[in-house]
Protein backbone atom coordinates (compact mmCIF):
# COMPACT_ATOMS: atom_id res chain seq x y z
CA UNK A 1 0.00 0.00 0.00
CA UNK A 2 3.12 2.12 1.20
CA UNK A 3 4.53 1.68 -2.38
CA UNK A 4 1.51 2.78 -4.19
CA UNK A 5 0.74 5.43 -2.59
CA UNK A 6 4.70 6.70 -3.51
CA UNK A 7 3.64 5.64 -6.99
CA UNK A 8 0.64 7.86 -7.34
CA UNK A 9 1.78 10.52 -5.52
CA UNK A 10 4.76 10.44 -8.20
CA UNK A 11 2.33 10.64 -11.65
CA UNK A 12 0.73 13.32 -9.46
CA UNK A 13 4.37 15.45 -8.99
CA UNK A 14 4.62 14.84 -12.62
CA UNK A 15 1.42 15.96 -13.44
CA UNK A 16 1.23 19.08 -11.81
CA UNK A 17 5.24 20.03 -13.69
CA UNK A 18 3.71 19.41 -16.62
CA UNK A 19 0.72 22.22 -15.98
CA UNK A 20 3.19 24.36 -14.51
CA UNK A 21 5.45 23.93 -17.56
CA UNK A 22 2.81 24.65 -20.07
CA UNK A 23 0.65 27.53 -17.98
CA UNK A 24 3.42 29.24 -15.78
CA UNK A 25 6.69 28.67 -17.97
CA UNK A 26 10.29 28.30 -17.12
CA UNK A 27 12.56 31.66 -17.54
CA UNK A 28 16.17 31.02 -19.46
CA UNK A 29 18.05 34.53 -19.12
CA UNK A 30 20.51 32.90 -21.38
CA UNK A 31 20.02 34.15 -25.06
CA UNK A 32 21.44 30.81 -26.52
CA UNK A 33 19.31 28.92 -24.49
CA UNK A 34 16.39 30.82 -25.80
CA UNK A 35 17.85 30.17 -29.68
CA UNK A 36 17.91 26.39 -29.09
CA UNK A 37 14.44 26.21 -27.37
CA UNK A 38 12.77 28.39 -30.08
CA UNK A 39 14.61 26.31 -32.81
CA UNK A 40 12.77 23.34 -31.15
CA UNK A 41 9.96 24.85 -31.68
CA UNK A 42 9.09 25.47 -28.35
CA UNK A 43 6.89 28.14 -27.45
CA UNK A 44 8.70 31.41 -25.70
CA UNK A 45 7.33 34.35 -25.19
CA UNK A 46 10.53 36.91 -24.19
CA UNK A 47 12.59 34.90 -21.81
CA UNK A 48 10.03 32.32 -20.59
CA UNK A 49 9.47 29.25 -22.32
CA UNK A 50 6.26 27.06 -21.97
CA UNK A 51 6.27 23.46 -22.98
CA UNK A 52 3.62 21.39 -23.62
CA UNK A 53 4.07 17.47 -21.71
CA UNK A 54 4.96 15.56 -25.14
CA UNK A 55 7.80 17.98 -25.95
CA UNK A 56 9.18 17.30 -22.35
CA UNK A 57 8.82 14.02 -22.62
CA UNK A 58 10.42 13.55 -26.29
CA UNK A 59 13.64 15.18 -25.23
CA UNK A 60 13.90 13.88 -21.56
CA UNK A 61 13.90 10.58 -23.00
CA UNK A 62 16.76 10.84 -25.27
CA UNK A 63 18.71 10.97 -21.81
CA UNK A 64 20.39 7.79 -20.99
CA UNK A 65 19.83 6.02 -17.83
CA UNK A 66 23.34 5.55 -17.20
CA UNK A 67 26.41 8.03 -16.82
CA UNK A 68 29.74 6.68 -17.26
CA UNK A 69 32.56 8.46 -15.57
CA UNK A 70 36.09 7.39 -15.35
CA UNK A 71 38.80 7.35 -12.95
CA UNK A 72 42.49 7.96 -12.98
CA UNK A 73 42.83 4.53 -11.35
CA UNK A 74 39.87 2.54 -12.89
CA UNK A 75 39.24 0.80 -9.87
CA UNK A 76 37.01 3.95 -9.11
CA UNK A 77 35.21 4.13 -12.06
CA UNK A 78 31.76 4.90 -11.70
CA UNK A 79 28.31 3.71 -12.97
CA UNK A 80 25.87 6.03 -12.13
CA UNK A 81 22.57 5.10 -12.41
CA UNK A 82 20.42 2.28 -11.87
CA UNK A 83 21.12 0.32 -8.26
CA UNK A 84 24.49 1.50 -8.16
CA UNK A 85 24.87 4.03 -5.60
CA UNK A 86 27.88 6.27 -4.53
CA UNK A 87 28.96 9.25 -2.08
CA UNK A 88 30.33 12.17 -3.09
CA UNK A 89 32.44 15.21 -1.14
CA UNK A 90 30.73 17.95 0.79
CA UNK A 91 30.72 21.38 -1.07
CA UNK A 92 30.10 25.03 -0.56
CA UNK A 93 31.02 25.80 2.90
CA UNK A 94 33.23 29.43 3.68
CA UNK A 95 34.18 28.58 6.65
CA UNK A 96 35.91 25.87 9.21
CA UNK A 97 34.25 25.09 11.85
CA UNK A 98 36.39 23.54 15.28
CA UNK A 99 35.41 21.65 17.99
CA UNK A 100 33.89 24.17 20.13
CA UNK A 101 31.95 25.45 17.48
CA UNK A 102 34.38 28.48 16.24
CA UNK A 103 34.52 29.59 12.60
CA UNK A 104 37.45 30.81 10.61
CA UNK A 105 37.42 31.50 6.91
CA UNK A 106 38.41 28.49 5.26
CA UNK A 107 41.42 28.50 2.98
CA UNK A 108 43.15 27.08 0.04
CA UNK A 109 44.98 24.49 2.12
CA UNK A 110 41.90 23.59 4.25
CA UNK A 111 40.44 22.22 0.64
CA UNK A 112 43.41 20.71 0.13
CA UNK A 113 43.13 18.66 2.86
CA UNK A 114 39.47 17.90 2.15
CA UNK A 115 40.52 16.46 -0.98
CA UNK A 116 42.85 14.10 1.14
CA UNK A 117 40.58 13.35 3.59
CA UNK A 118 38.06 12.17 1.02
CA UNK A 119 40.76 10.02 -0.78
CA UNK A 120 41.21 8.04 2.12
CA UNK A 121 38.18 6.71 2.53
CA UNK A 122 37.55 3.75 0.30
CA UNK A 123 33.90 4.64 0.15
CA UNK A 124 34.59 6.82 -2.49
CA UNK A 125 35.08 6.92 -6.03
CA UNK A 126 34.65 10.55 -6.18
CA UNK A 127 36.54 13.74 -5.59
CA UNK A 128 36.87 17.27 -5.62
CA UNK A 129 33.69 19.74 -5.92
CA UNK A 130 33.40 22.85 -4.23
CA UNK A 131 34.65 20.86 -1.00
CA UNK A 132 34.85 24.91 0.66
CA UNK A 133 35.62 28.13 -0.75
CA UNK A 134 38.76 29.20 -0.18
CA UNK A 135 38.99 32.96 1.22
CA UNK A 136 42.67 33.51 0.25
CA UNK A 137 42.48 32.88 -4.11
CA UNK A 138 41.25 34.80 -6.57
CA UNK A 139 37.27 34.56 -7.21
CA UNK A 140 38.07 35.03 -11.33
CA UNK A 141 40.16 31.76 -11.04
CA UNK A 142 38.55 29.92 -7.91
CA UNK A 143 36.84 27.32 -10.01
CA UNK A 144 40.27 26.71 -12.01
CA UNK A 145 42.38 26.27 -9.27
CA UNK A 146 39.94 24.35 -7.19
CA UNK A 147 39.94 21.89 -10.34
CA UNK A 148 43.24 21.66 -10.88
CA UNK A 149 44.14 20.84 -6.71
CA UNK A 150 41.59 17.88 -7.67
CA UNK A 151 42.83 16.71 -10.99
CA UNK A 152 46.79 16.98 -9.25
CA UNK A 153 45.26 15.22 -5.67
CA UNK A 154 42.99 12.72 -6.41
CA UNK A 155 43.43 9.60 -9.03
CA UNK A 156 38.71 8.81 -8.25
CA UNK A 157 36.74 10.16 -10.06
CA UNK A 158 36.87 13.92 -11.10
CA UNK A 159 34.33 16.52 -9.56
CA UNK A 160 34.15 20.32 -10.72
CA UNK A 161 32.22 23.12 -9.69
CA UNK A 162 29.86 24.83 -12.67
CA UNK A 163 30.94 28.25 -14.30
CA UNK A 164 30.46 30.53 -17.37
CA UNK A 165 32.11 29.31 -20.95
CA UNK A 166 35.67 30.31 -20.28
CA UNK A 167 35.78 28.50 -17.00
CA UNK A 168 33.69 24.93 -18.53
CA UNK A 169 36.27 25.09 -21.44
CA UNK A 170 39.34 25.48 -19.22
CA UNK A 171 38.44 22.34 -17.12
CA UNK A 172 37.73 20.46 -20.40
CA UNK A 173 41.37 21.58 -22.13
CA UNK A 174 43.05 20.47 -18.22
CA UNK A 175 41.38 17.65 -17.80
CA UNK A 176 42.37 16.32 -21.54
CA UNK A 177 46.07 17.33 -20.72
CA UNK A 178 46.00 15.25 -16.99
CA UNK A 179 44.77 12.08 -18.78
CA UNK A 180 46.42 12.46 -22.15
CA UNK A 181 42.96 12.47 -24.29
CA UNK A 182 41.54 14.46 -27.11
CA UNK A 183 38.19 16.17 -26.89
CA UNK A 184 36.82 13.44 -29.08
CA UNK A 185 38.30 10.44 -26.49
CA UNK A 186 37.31 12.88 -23.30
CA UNK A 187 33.63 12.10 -24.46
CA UNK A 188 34.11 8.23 -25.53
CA UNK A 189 35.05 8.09 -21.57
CA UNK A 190 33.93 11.07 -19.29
CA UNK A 191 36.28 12.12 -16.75
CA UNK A 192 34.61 15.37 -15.45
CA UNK A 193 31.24 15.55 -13.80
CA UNK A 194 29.95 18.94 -12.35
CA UNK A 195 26.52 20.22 -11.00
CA UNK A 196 24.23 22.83 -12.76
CA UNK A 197 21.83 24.47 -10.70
CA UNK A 198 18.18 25.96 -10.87
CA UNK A 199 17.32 29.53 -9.34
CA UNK A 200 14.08 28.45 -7.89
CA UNK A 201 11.59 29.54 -8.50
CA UNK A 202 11.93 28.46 -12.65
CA UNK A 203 14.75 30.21 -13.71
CA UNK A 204 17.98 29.11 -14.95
CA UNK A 205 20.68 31.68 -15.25
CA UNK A 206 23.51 32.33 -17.33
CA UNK A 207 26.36 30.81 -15.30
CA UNK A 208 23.84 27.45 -15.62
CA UNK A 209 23.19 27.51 -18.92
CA UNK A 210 26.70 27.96 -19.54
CA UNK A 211 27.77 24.84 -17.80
CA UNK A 212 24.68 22.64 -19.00
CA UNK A 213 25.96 23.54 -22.77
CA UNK A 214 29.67 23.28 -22.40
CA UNK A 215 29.46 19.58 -20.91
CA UNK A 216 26.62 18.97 -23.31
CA UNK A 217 29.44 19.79 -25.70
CA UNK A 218 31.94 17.30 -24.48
CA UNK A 219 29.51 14.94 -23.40
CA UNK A 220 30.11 14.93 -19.83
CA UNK A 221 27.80 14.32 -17.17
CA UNK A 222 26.12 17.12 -15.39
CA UNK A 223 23.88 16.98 -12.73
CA UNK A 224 21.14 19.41 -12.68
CA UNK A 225 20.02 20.40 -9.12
CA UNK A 226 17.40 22.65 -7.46
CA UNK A 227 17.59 23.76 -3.94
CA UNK A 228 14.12 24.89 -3.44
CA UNK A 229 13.21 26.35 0.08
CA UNK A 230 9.33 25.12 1.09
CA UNK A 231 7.95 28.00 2.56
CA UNK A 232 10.52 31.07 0.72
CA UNK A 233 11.19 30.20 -2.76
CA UNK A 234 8.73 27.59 -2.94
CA UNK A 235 5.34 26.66 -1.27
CA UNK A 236 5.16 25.61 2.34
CA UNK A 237 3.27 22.33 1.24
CA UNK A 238 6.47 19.74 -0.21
CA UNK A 239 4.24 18.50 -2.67
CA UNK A 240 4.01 22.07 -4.10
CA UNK A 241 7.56 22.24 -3.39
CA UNK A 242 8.15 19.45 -5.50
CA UNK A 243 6.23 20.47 -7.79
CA UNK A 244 8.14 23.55 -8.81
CA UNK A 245 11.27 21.95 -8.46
CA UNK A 246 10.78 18.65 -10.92
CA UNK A 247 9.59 21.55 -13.45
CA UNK A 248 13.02 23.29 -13.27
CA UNK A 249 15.07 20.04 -13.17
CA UNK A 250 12.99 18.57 -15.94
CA UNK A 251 12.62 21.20 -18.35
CA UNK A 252 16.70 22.04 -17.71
CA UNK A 253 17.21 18.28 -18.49
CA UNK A 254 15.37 18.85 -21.39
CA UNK A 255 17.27 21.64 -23.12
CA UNK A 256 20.63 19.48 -22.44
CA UNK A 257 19.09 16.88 -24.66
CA UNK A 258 18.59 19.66 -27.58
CA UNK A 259 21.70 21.09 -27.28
CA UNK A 260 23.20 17.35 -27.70
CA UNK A 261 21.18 14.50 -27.74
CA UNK A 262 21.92 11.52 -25.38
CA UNK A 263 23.63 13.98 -22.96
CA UNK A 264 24.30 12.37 -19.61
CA UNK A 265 22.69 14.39 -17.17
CA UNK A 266 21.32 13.17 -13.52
CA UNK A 267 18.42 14.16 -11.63
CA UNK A 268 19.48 16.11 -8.37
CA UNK A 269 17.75 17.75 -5.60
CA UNK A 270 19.42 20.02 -2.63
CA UNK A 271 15.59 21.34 -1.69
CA UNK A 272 14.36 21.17 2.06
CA UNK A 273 12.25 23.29 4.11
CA UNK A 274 12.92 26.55 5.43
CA UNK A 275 12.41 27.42 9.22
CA UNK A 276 9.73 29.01 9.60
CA UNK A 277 11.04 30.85 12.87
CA UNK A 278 14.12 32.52 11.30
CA UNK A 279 13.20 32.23 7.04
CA UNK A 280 17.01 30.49 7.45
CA UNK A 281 17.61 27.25 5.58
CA UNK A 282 17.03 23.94 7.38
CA UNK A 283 18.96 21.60 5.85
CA UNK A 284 18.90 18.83 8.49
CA UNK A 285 14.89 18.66 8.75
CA UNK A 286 12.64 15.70 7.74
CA UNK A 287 11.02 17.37 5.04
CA UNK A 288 14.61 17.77 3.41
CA UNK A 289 14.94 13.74 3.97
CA UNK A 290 11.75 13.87 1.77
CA UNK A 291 12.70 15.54 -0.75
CA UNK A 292 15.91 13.49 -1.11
CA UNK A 293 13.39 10.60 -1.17
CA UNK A 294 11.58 12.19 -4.08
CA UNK A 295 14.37 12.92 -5.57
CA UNK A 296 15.39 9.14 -6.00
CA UNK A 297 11.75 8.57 -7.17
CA UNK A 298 11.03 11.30 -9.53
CA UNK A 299 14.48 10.16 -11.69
CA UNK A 300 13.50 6.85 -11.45
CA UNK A 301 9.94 7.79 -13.11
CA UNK A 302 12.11 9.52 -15.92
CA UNK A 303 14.69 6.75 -16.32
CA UNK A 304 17.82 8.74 -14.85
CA UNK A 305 20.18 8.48 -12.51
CA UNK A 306 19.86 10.83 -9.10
CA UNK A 307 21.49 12.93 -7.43
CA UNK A 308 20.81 13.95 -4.09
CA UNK A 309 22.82 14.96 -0.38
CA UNK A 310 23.85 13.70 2.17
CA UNK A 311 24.50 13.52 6.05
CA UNK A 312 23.58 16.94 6.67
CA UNK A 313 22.84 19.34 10.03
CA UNK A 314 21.98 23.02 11.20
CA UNK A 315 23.79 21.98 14.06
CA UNK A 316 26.50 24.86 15.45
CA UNK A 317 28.35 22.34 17.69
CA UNK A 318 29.46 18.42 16.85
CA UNK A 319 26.51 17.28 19.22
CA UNK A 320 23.72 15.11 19.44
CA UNK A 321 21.42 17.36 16.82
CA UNK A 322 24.53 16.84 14.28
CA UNK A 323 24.43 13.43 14.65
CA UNK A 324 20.58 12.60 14.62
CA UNK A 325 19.98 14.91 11.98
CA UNK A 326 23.01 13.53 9.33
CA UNK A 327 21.98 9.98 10.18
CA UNK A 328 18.56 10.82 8.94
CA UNK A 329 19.28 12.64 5.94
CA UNK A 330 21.78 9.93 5.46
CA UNK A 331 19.45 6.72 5.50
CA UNK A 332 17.00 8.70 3.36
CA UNK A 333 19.79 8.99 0.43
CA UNK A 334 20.87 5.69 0.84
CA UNK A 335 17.30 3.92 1.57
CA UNK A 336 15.48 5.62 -1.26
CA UNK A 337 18.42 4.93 -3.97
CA UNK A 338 19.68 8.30 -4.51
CA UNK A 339 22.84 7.67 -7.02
CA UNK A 340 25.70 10.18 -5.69
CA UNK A 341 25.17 10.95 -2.36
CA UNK A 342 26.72 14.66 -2.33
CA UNK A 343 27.05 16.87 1.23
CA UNK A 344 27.82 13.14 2.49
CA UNK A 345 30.02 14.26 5.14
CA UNK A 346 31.56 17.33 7.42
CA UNK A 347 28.48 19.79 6.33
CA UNK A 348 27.88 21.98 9.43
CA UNK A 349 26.00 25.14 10.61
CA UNK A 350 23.60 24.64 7.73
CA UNK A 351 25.57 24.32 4.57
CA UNK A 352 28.03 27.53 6.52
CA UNK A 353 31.02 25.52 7.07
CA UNK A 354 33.14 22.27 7.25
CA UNK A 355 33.99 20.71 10.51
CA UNK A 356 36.75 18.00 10.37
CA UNK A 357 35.48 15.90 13.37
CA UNK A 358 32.28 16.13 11.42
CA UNK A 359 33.63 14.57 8.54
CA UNK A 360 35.44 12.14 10.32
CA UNK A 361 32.07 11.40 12.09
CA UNK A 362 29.71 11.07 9.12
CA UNK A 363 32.05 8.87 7.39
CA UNK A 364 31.70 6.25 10.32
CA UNK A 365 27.59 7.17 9.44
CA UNK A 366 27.83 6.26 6.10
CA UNK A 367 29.64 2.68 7.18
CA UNK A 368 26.84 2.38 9.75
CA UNK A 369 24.02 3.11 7.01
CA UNK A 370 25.82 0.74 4.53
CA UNK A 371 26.10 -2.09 6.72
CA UNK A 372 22.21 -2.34 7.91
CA UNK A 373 21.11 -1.71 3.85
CA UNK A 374 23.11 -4.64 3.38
CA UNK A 375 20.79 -6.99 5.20
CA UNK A 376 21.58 -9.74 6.35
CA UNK A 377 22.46 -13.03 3.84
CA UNK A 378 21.00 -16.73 4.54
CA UNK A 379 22.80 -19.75 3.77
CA UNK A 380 24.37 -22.81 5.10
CA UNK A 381 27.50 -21.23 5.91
CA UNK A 382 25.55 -18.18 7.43
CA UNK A 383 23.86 -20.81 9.66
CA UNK A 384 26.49 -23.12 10.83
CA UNK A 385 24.57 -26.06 12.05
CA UNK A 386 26.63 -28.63 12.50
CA UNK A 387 28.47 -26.41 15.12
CA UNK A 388 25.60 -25.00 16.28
CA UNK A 389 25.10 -28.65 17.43
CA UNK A 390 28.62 -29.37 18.09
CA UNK A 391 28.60 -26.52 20.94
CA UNK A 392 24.94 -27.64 22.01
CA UNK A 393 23.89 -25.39 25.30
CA UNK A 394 27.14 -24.98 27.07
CA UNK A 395 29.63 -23.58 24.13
CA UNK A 396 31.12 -20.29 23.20
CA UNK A 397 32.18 -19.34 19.24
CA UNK A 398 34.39 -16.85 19.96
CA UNK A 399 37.27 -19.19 19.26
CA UNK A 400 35.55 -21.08 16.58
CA UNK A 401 36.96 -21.14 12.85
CA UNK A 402 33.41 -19.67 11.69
CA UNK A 403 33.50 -16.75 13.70
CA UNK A 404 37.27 -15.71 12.37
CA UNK A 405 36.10 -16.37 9.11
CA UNK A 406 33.13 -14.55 9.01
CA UNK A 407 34.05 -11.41 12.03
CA UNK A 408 35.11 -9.14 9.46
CA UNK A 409 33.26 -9.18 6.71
CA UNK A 410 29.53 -9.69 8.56
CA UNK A 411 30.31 -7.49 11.73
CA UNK A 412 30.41 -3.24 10.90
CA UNK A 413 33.46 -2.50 12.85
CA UNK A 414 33.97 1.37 13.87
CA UNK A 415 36.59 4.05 13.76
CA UNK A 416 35.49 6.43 16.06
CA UNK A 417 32.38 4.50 18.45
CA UNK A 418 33.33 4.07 21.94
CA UNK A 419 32.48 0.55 22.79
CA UNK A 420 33.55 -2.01 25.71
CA UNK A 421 33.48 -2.00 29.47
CA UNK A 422 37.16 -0.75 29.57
CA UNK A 423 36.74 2.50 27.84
CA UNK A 424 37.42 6.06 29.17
CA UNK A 425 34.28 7.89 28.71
CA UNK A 426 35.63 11.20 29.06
CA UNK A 427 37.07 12.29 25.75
CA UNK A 428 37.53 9.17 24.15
CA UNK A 429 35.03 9.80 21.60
CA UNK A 430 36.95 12.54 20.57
CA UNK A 431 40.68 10.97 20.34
CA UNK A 432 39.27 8.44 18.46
CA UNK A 433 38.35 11.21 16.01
CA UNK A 434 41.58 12.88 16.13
CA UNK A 435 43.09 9.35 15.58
CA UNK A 436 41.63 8.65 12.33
CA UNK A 437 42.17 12.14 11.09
CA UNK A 438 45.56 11.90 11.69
CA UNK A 439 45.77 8.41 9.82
CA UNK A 440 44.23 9.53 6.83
CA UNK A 441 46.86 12.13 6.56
CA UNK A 442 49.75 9.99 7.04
CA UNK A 443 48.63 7.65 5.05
CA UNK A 444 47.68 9.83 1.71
CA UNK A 445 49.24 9.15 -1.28
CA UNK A 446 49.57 12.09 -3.96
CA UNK A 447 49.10 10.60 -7.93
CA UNK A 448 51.76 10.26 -9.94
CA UNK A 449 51.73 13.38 -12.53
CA UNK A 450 54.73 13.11 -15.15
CA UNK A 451 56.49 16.79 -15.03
CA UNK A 452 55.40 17.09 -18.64
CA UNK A 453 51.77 16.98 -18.02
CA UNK A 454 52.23 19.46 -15.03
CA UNK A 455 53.82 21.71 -17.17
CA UNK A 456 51.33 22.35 -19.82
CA UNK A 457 48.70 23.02 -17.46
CA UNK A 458 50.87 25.59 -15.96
CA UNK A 459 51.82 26.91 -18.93
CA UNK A 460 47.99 27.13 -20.07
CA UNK A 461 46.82 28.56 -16.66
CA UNK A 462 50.16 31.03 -16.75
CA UNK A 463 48.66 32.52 -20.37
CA UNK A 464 45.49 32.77 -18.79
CA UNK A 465 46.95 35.06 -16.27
CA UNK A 466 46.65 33.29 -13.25
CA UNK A 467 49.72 33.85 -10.92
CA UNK A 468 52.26 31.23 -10.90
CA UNK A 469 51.86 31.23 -6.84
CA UNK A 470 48.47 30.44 -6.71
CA UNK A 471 49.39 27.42 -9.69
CA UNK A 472 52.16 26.18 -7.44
CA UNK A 473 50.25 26.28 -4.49
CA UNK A 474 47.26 24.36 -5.97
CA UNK A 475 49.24 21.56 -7.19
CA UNK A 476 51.35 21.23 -4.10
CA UNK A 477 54.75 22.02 -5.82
């Protein structure tokens, strides 16, 4: 009954997008996106396009339900779609946040070590983003040199932030030069994935449209992502909320599919509710969980992959609300079948800043979450019976053959938990923290980057007039 009701409530979510499409429009300020709509014979009337529900449809379902991306080390290579399901890095945060809840502007190192951090953790086949916004490089060259620290740091799978034609082609020409491909090769085998997002409510600006076209270009997959507030930018009710945001998402998915048909593009969703006390964003709320959960169902009515994040909080402190609130948001990613899990860990102070001990924290979440959506698996061996009888009513399997064979891989063990009768309450919780932090550090390996390659990205980047520090300093040399 539970499942039907999702169902219908789905067509309904649909439905409603549709009218909105075709009554209310979608504005595109960008004046090429307006050329390719109108060349499609949609209908626009001075920046606002309406769309009738077969148009949609035709073009959304040119998208394929799979995006391939690949890896410097194809062990990470990525799937994305279908049951496969991955997490991504957190993104957008200015500032650091430590463990008493003090914030400091973050800087170019701090992402730096973000990218490490992330690397560490087998969990993930992808890297980079936004993972903060450094204060101390320049904003004209931000999205550059936050590319390049990713393409020089991580050999997983390669995550960009979004930007205007110059900046989309720059990351296409240095991502080509760091694997040694031609434009033509980059889109037989993606290597760059980045995030396009809606102004809600239905708009898409110029920045957007610029990124949705450039890796329509190329061929690579973009994720296109509305943040909708319920209650500011979009109606208190979710279902209205959801409304308005499957129109933007939708109708954005369908002008990447007439700029280049068959363009991989995922279905992704950052909208929650707004507090209604303080207007602010609540990012850790139920309704947010929701939406993530709608956000898995919506793409899988359209046949694409999803995109949605992650173990969030509007906690200001690493304290009970930060934990209950990520594990929520969390287990609604990963129960509903959200694709890339992005935000999936350190996200603090509502999408404000980046707490270390939160990160190390939500990735023992995401291990938790894993382990009880893997169930449980029923077989002979799973059952031992024959020493189940063996042991009869007065035996212990601690030193049985079945239990070393089988502690590891069936049991979740933890980083960070404080288990045991033996251990010191006080604090340990946080050295454990500390502990792994420190281990992932020591233990990071940089990619191997032959001198030659390194040089013609400088050599691009130095023509494009970014300073030779601020190169240097992004690819650790």
């Amino acid at each position: 009954m539970k499942g039907m009701s999702v169902r219908e409530n789905v067509k309904k979510i649909h439905d409603a997008s549709m009218r909105i499409l075709q009554e209310t429009g979608m504005r595109f300020y960008h004046r090429d996106a307006i050329k390719v709509l109108k060349e499609q014979g949609i209908r626009v009337e001075g920046d606002i396009a309406y769309f009738t529900e077969e148009q949609i449809m035709c073009w959304v379902k040119q998208a394929p339900s799979e995006a391939l991306l690949y890896a410097a080390n194809p062990r990470y290579d990525m799937k994305i779609g279908g049951d496969h399901q991955y997490v991504g890095p957190c993104g957008g945060a200015t500032f650091i946040m430590d463990r008493e809840g003090h914030m400091r502007d973050a800087v170019f190192s701090d992402f730096i070590k973000l990218i490490k951090l992330f690397e560490g953790n087998p969990d993930y086949c992808l890297n980079g983003g936004l993972a903060c916004q450094p204060k101390d490089i320049p904003v004209a060259f931000s999205v550059i040199l936050l590319a390049l620290a990713s393409l020089t740091h991580t050999e997983k799978c390669m995550f960009a932030a979004a930007g205007d034609y110059r900046t989309m082609e720059t990351l296409i020409r240095m991502t080509c030069i760091r694997f040694g491909v031609t434009p033509e090769q980059l889109r037989e085998k993606p290597r760059l994935c980045t995030i396009a997002n809606t102004n809600t409510p239905l708009l898409l600006d110029k920045n957007m449209t610029e990124t949705i076209f450039t890796m329509a270009k190329y061929g690579q997959p973009v994720i296109i992502a509305s943040a909708a507030m319920a209650g500011t930018t979009s109606p208190v009710t979710l279902a209205g909320t959801l409304a308005i945001v499957n129109a933007e998402i939708i109708a954005s998915v369908a002008l990447a599919q007439m700029v280049s048909p068959g363009t991989p593009v995922i279905y992704g969703s950052q909208s929650t509710a707004a507090d209604m006390a303080t207007c602010s964003i609540a990012i850790g709320s139920p309704e947010g969980a929701l939406c993530y959960k709608y956000c898995a169902e919506m793409a899988k009515f359209y046949g694409i992959p999803s995109r949605a994040g992650g173990s969030l909080t509007d906690a200001k402190l690493l304290n009970a609300q930060a934990g209950y609130e990520a594990m929520l948001t969390c287990m609604a990613c990963k129960e509903s079948g959200i694709n890339i899990m992005t935000q999936s860990a350190g996200i603090m102070n509502s999408y404000l800043a980046v707490s270390y001990e939160k990160l190390i924290t939500d990735f023992e979440i995401i291990s938790f979450v894993n382990r009880y959506l893997r169930d449980i698996e029923v077989n002979d061996e799973t059952i031992p019976m024959e020493l189940i009888k063996e042991l009869k009513q007065e035996g212990q399997y601690l030193t049985e053959e079945h239990t070393l064979e089988f502690c590891r891989k069936e049991l979740c063990i933890p980083k960070i938990s404080v288990r045991g009768p033996h251990a010191e309450p006080a604090g340990q919780f946080d050295r454990n923290i500390e502990k792994q932090l420190r281990r992932l550090e020591e233990t990071y390996q940089k990619p191997e980057i032959s001198d030659q390659t390194a040089g013609a990205i400088k050599e691009m980047l130095l023509d494009m007039g970014a300073a030779e520090r601020d190169i240097d300093m992004a690819m650790d040399i």
